[in-house]
C-alpha atoms as a PDB file:
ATOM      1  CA  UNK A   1     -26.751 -20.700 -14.184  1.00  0.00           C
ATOM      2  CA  UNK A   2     -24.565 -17.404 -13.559  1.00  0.00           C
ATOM      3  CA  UNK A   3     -23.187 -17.305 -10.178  1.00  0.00           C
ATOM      4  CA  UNK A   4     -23.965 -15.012  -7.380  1.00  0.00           C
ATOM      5  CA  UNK A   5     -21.472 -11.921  -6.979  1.00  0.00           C
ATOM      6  CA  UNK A   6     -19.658 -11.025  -3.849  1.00  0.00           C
ATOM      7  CA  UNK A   7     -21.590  -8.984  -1.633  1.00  0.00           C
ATOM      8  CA  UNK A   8     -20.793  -5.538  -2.668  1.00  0.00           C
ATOM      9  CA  UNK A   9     -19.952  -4.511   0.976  1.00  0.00           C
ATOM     10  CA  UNK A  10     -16.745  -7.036   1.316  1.00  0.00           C
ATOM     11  CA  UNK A  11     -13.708  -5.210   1.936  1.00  0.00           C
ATOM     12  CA  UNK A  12     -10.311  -6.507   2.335  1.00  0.00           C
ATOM     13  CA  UNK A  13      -9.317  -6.320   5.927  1.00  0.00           C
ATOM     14  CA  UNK A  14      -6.184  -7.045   6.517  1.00  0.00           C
ATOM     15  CA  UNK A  15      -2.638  -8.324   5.229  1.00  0.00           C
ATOM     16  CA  UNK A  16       0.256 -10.047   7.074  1.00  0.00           C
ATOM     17  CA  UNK A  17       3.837  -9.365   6.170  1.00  0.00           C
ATOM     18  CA  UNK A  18       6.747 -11.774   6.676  1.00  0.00           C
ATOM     19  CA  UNK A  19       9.580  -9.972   7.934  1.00  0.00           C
ATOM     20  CA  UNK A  20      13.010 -10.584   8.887  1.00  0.00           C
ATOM     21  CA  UNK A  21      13.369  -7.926  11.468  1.00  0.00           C
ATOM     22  CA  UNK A  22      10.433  -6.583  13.147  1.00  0.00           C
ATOM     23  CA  UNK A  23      12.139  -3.633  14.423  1.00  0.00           C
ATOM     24  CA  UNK A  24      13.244  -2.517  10.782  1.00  0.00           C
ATOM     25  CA  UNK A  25       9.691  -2.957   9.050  1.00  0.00           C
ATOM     26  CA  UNK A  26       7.853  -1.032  12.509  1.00  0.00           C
ATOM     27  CA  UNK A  27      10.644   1.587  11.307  1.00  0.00           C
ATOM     28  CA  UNK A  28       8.797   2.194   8.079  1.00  0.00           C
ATOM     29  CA  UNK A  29       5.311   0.895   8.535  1.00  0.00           C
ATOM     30  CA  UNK A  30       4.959   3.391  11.979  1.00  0.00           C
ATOM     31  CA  UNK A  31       7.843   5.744  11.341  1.00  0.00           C
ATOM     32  CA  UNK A  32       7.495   6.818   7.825  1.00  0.00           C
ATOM     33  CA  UNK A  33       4.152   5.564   6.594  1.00  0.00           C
ATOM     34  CA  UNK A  34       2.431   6.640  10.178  1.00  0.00           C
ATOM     35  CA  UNK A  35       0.561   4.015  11.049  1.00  0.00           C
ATOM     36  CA  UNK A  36      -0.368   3.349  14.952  1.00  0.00           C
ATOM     37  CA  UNK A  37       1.301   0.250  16.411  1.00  0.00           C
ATOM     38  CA  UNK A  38      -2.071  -1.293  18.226  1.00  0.00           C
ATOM     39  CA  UNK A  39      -0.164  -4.400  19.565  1.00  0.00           C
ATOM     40  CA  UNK A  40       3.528  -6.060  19.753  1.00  0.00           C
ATOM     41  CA  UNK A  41       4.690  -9.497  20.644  1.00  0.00           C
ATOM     42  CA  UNK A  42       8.432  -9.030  21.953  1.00  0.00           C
ATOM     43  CA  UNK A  43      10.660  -9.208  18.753  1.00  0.00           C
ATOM     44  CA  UNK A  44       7.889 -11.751  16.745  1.00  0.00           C
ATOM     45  CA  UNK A  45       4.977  -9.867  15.896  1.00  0.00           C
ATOM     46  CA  UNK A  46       3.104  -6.603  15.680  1.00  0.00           C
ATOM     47  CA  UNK A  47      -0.054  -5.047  14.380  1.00  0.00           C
ATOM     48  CA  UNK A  48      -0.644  -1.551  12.830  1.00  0.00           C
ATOM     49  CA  UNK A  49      -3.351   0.135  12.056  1.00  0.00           C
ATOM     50  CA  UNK A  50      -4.294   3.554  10.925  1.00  0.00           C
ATOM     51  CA  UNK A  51      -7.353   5.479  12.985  1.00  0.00           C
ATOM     52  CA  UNK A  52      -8.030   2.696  15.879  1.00  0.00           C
ATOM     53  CA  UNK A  53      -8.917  -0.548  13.826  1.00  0.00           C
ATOM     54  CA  UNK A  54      -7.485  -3.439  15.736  1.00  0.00           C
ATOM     55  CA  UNK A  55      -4.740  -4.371  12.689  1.00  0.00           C
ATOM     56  CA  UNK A  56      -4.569  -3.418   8.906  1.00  0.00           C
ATOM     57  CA  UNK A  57      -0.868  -4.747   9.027  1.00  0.00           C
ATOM     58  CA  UNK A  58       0.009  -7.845  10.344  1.00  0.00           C
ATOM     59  CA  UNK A  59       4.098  -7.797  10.861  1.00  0.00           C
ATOM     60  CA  UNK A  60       5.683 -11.086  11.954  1.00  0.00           C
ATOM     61  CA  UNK A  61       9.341 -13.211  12.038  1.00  0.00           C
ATOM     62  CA  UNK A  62       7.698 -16.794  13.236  1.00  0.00           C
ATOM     63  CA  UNK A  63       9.216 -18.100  10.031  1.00  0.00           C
ATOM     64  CA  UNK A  64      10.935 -15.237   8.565  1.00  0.00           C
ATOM     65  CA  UNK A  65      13.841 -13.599  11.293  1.00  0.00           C
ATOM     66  CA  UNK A  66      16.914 -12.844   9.317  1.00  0.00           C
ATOM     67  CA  UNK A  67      15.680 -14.197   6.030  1.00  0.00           C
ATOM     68  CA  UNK A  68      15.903 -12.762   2.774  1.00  0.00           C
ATOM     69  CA  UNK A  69      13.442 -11.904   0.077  1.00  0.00           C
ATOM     70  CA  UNK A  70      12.027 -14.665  -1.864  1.00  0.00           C
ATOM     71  CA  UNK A  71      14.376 -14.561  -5.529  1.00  0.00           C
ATOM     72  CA  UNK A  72      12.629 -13.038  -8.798  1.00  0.00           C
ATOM     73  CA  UNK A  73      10.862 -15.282 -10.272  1.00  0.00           C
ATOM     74  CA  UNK A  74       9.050 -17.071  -7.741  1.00  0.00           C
ATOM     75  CA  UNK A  75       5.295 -16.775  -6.734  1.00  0.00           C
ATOM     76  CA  UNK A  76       4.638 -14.820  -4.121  1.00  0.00           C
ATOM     77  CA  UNK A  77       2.960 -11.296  -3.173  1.00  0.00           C
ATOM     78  CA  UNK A  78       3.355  -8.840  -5.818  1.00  0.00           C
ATOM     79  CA  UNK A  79       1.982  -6.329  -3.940  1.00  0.00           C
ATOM     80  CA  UNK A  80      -0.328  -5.155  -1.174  1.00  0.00           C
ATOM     81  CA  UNK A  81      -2.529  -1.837  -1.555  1.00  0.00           C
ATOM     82  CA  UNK A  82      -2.996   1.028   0.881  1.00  0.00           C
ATOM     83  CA  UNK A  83      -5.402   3.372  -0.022  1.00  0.00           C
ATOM     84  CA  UNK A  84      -5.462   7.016   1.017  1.00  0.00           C
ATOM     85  CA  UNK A  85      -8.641   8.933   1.567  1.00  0.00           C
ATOM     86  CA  UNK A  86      -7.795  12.404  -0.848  1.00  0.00           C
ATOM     87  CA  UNK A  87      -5.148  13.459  -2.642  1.00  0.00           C
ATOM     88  CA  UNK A  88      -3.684  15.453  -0.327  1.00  0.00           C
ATOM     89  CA  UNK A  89      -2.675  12.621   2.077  1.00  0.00           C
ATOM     90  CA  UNK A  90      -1.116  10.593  -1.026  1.00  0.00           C
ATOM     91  CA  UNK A  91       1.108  13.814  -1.249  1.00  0.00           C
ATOM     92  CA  UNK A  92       1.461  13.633   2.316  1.00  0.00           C
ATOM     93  CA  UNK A  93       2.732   9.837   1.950  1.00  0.00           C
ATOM     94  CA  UNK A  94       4.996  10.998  -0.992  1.00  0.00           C
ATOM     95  CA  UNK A  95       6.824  13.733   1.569  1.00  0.00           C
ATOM     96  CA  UNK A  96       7.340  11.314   4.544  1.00  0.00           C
ATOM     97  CA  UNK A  97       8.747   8.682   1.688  1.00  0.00           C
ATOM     98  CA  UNK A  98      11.096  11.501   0.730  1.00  0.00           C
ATOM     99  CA  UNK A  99      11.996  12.855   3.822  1.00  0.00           C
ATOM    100  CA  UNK A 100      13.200   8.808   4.790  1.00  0.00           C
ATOM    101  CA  UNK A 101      14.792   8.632   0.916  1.00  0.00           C
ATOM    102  CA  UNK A 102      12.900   5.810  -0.069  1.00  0.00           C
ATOM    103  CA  UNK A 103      12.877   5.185  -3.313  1.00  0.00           C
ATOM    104  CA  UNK A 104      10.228   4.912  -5.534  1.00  0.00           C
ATOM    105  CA  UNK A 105      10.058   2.147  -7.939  1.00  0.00           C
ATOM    106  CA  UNK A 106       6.977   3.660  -9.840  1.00  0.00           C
ATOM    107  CA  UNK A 107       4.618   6.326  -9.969  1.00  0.00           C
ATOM    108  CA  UNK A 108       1.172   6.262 -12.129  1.00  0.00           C
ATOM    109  CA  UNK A 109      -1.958   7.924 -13.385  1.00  0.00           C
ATOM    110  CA  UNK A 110      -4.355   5.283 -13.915  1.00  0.00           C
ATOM    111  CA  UNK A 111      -7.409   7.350 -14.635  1.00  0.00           C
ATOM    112  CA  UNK A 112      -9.176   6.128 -11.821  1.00  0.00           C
ATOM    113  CA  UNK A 113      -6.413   6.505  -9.385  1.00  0.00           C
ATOM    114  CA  UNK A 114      -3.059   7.806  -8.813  1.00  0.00           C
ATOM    115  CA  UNK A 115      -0.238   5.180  -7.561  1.00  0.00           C
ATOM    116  CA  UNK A 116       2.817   5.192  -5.678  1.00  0.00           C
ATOM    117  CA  UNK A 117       4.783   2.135  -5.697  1.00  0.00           C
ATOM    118  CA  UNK A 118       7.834   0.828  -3.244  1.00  0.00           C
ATOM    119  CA  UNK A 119       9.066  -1.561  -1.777  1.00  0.00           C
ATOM    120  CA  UNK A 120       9.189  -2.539   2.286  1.00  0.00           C
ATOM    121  CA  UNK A 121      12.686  -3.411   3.181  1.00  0.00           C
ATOM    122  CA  UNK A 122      11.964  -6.941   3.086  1.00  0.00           C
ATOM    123  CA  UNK A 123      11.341  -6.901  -0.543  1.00  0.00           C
ATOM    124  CA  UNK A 124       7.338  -6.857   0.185  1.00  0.00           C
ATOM    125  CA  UNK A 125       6.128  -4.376  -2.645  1.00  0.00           C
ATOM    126  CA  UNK A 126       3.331  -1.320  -1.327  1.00  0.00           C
ATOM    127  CA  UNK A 127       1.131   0.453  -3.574  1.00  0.00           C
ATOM    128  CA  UNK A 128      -0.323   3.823  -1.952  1.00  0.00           C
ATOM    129  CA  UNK A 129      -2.958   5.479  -3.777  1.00  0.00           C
ATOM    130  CA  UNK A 130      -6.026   7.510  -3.840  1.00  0.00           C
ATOM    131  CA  UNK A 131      -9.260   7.044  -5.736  1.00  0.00           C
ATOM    132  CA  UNK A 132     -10.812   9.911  -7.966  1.00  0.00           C
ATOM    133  CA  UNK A 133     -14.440  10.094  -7.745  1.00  0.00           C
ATOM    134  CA  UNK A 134     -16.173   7.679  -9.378  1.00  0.00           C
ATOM    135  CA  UNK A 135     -18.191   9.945 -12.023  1.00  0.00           C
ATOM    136  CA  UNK A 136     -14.501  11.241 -13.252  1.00  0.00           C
ATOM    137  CA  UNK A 137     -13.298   7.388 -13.908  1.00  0.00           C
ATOM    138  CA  UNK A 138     -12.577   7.077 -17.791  1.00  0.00           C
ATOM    139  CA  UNK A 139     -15.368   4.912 -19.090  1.00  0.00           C
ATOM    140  CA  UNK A 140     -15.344   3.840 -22.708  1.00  0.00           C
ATOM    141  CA  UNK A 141     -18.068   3.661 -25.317  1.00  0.00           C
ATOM    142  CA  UNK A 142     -20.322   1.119 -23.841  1.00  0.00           C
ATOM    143  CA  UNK A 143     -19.794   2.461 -19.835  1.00  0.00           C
ATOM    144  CA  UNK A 144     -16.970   0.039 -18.922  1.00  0.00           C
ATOM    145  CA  UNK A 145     -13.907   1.359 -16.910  1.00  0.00           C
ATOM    146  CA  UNK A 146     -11.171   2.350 -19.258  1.00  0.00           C
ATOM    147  CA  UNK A 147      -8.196   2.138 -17.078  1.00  0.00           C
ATOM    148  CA  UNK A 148      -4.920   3.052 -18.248  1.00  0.00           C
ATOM    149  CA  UNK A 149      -1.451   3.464 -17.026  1.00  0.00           C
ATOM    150  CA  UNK A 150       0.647   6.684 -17.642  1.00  0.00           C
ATOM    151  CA  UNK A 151       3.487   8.736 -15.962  1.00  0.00           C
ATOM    152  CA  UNK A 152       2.552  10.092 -12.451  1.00  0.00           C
ATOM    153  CA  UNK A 153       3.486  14.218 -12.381  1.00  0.00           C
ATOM    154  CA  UNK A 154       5.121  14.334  -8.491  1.00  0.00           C
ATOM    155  CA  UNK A 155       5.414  17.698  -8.617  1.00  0.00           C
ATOM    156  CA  UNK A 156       1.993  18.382  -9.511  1.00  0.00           C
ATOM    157  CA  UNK A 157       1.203  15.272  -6.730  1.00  0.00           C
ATOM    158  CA  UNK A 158       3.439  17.571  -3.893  1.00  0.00           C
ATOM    159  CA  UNK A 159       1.630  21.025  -5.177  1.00  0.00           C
ATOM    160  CA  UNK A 160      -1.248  19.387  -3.177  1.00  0.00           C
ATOM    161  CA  UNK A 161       0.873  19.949   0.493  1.00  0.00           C
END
Protein backbone atom coordinates (compact mmCIF):
# COMPACT_ATOMS: atom_id res chain seq x y z
CA UNK A 1 0.00 0.00 0.00
CA UNK A 2 1.67 3.42 -1.24
CA UNK A 3 1.69 5.96 1.38
CA UNK A 4 -0.16 9.16 1.59
CA UNK A 5 1.88 12.37 0.40
CA UNK A 6 2.37 15.47 2.43
CA UNK A 7 -0.32 17.80 2.11
CA UNK A 8 0.66 19.92 -0.73
CA UNK A 9 0.05 23.16 1.32
CA UNK A 10 3.00 22.40 4.06
CA UNK A 11 5.52 24.97 4.01
CA UNK A 12 8.58 25.20 6.01
CA UNK A 13 8.16 27.82 8.63
CA UNK A 14 10.88 28.52 10.31
CA UNK A 15 14.69 27.77 11.16
CA UNK A 16 16.76 28.43 14.32
CA UNK A 17 20.40 29.37 14.13
CA UNK A 18 23.00 28.71 16.83
CA UNK A 19 25.10 31.60 17.19
CA UNK A 20 27.95 32.69 19.12
CA UNK A 21 27.22 36.34 19.21
CA UNK A 22 23.82 37.55 18.75
CA UNK A 23 24.82 40.98 18.07
CA UNK A 24 27.15 39.87 15.06
CA UNK A 25 24.51 37.49 13.27
CA UNK A 26 21.45 40.53 13.92
CA UNK A 27 24.38 42.50 12.01
CA UNK A 28 23.84 40.45 8.90
CA UNK A 29 20.48 38.80 9.22
CA UNK A 30 18.78 42.67 9.85
CA UNK A 31 21.60 44.81 8.53
CA UNK A 32 22.54 43.34 5.28
CA UNK A 33 19.94 40.73 4.43
CA UNK A 34 16.98 43.25 5.77
CA UNK A 35 15.02 41.34 7.68
CA UNK A 36 12.74 42.99 10.61
CA UNK A 37 13.87 42.07 14.13
CA UNK A 38 10.13 41.11 15.60
CA UNK A 39 11.52 40.18 19.10
CA UNK A 40 14.95 40.09 21.27
CA UNK A 41 15.83 38.43 24.49
CA UNK A 42 18.80 40.61 26.02
CA UNK A 43 22.06 39.13 24.47
CA UNK A 44 20.33 35.25 24.10
CA UNK A 45 17.87 35.31 21.51
CA UNK A 46 16.08 37.06 18.69
CA UNK A 47 13.57 36.53 15.95
CA UNK A 48 13.46 38.00 12.37
CA UNK A 49 11.17 38.01 10.02
CA UNK A 50 10.58 39.57 6.70
CA UNK A 51 6.90 41.42 6.07
CA UNK A 52 5.31 40.96 9.79
CA UNK A 53 5.38 37.06 10.33
CA UNK A 54 6.11 36.50 13.96
CA UNK A 55 9.82 34.69 13.16
CA UNK A 56 11.35 33.11 9.93
CA UNK A 57 14.79 33.23 11.83
CA UNK A 58 15.24 32.00 15.05
CA UNK A 59 18.84 33.49 16.40
CA UNK A 60 20.03 32.18 19.77
CA UNK A 61 23.48 31.68 22.17
CA UNK A 62 21.65 29.32 25.01
CA UNK A 63 24.30 26.80 24.04
CA UNK A 64 26.33 28.48 21.52
CA UNK A 65 27.95 32.18 23.04
CA UNK A 66 31.50 32.37 21.92
CA UNK A 67 31.63 29.01 20.24
CA UNK A 68 32.99 28.12 17.06
CA UNK A 69 31.67 26.41 13.99
CA UNK A 70 31.18 22.79 14.15
CA UNK A 71 34.72 21.26 12.12
CA UNK A 72 34.25 19.88 8.39
CA UNK A 73 33.24 16.83 8.43
CA UNK A 74 30.69 16.57 10.95
CA UNK A 75 26.82 16.37 10.51
CA UNK A 76 25.17 19.23 10.85
CA UNK A 77 23.12 21.95 8.72
CA UNK A 78 24.37 22.24 5.32
CA UNK A 79 22.30 24.87 4.59
CA UNK A 80 19.09 26.80 5.15
CA UNK A 81 17.05 28.40 2.10
CA UNK A 82 15.61 31.89 1.74
CA UNK A 83 13.62 32.39 -1.07
CA UNK A 84 13.03 35.70 -2.82
CA UNK A 85 9.80 36.57 -4.52
CA UNK A 86 11.35 37.88 -8.33
CA UNK A 87 14.43 38.29 -9.63
CA UNK A 88 14.85 41.59 -9.00
CA UNK A 89 15.01 41.26 -5.16
CA UNK A 90 17.68 38.29 -5.57
CA UNK A 91 19.70 41.14 -7.34
CA UNK A 92 18.71 43.30 -4.65
CA UNK A 93 20.18 40.63 -2.03
CA UNK A 94 23.32 40.30 -4.29
CA UNK A 95 23.96 44.40 -3.90
CA UNK A 96 23.44 44.59 -0.07
CA UNK A 97 25.90 41.28 0.07
CA UNK A 98 28.33 43.42 -1.92
CA UNK A 99 27.96 46.57 -0.45
CA UNK A 100 28.88 44.52 3.25
CA UNK A 101 31.80 42.45 1.07
CA UNK A 102 30.52 39.23 1.82
CA UNK A 103 31.73 36.77 -0.03
CA UNK A 104 30.10 34.47 -2.04
CA UNK A 105 30.94 30.90 -1.89
CA UNK A 106 28.73 29.99 -5.00
CA UNK A 107 26.48 31.22 -7.48
CA UNK A 108 24.09 28.89 -9.80
CA UNK A 109 21.58 28.47 -12.57
CA UNK A 110 19.66 25.53 -11.75
CA UNK A 111 17.01 25.77 -14.41
CA UNK A 112 14.38 26.11 -12.07
CA UNK A 113 16.02 28.66 -9.94
CA UNK A 114 18.87 30.90 -9.58
CA UNK A 115 21.13 30.51 -6.24
CA UNK A 116 23.27 32.53 -4.18
CA UNK A 117 25.22 30.81 -1.64
CA UNK A 118 27.19 32.20 1.70
CA UNK A 119 27.89 31.68 4.64
CA UNK A 120 26.53 33.50 8.16
CA UNK A 121 29.48 34.38 10.24
CA UNK A 122 28.99 31.51 12.37
CA UNK A 123 29.75 29.14 9.67
CA UNK A 124 25.76 28.51 9.15
CA UNK A 125 25.59 28.26 5.21
CA UNK A 126 22.39 30.55 3.36
CA UNK A 127 21.11 29.86 0.06
CA UNK A 128 19.03 32.94 -1.45
CA UNK A 129 17.19 32.31 -4.49
CA UNK A 130 14.29 32.92 -6.67
CA UNK A 131 12.01 30.51 -8.48
CA UNK A 132 11.28 30.82 -12.35
CA UNK A 133 7.83 30.09 -13.22
CA UNK A 134 6.92 26.82 -13.16
CA UNK A 135 5.94 26.30 -17.03
CA UNK A 136 9.77 27.52 -17.84
CA UNK A 137 11.28 24.61 -15.40
CA UNK A 138 13.40 22.19 -17.71
CA UNK A 139 11.37 19.02 -17.84
CA UNK A 140 12.78 16.01 -19.63
CA UNK A 141 11.22 13.52 -22.00
CA UNK A 142 8.69 11.92 -19.82
CA UNK A 143 7.64 15.53 -17.81
CA UNK A 144 10.02 15.09 -14.84
CA UNK A 145 12.06 18.15 -13.57
CA UNK A 146 15.43 18.19 -15.19
CA UNK A 147 17.39 20.20 -12.79
CA UNK A 148 20.83 21.06 -13.40
CA UNK A 149 23.58 23.08 -11.97
CA UNK A 150 25.63 25.66 -14.04
CA UNK A 151 27.56 28.99 -13.55
CA UNK A 152 25.34 31.90 -12.26
CA UNK A 153 26.02 35.24 -14.76
CA UNK A 154 26.09 38.18 -11.73
CA UNK A 155 26.27 40.66 -14.01
CA UNK A 156 23.40 39.67 -15.94
CA UNK A 157 21.76 38.87 -12.11
CA UNK A 158 22.70 42.93 -11.13
CA UNK A 159 21.36 44.18 -14.80
CA UNK A 160 18.01 43.41 -13.02
CA UNK A 161 18.60 46.67 -10.32
Amino acid sequence: MKEKTIDPNVRVGQVDLKVANLQRALDVYCGVLGFELTQRYDEEAAFVSAGGYHHHIGLNTWESRDGSPPPTGTTGLYHFAILYPTRAALADALRRLMQANISLEGASDHGVSEALYLSDPDGNGIELYWDRPRESWPRDANGQIEMFTRRLDLENLLAEL
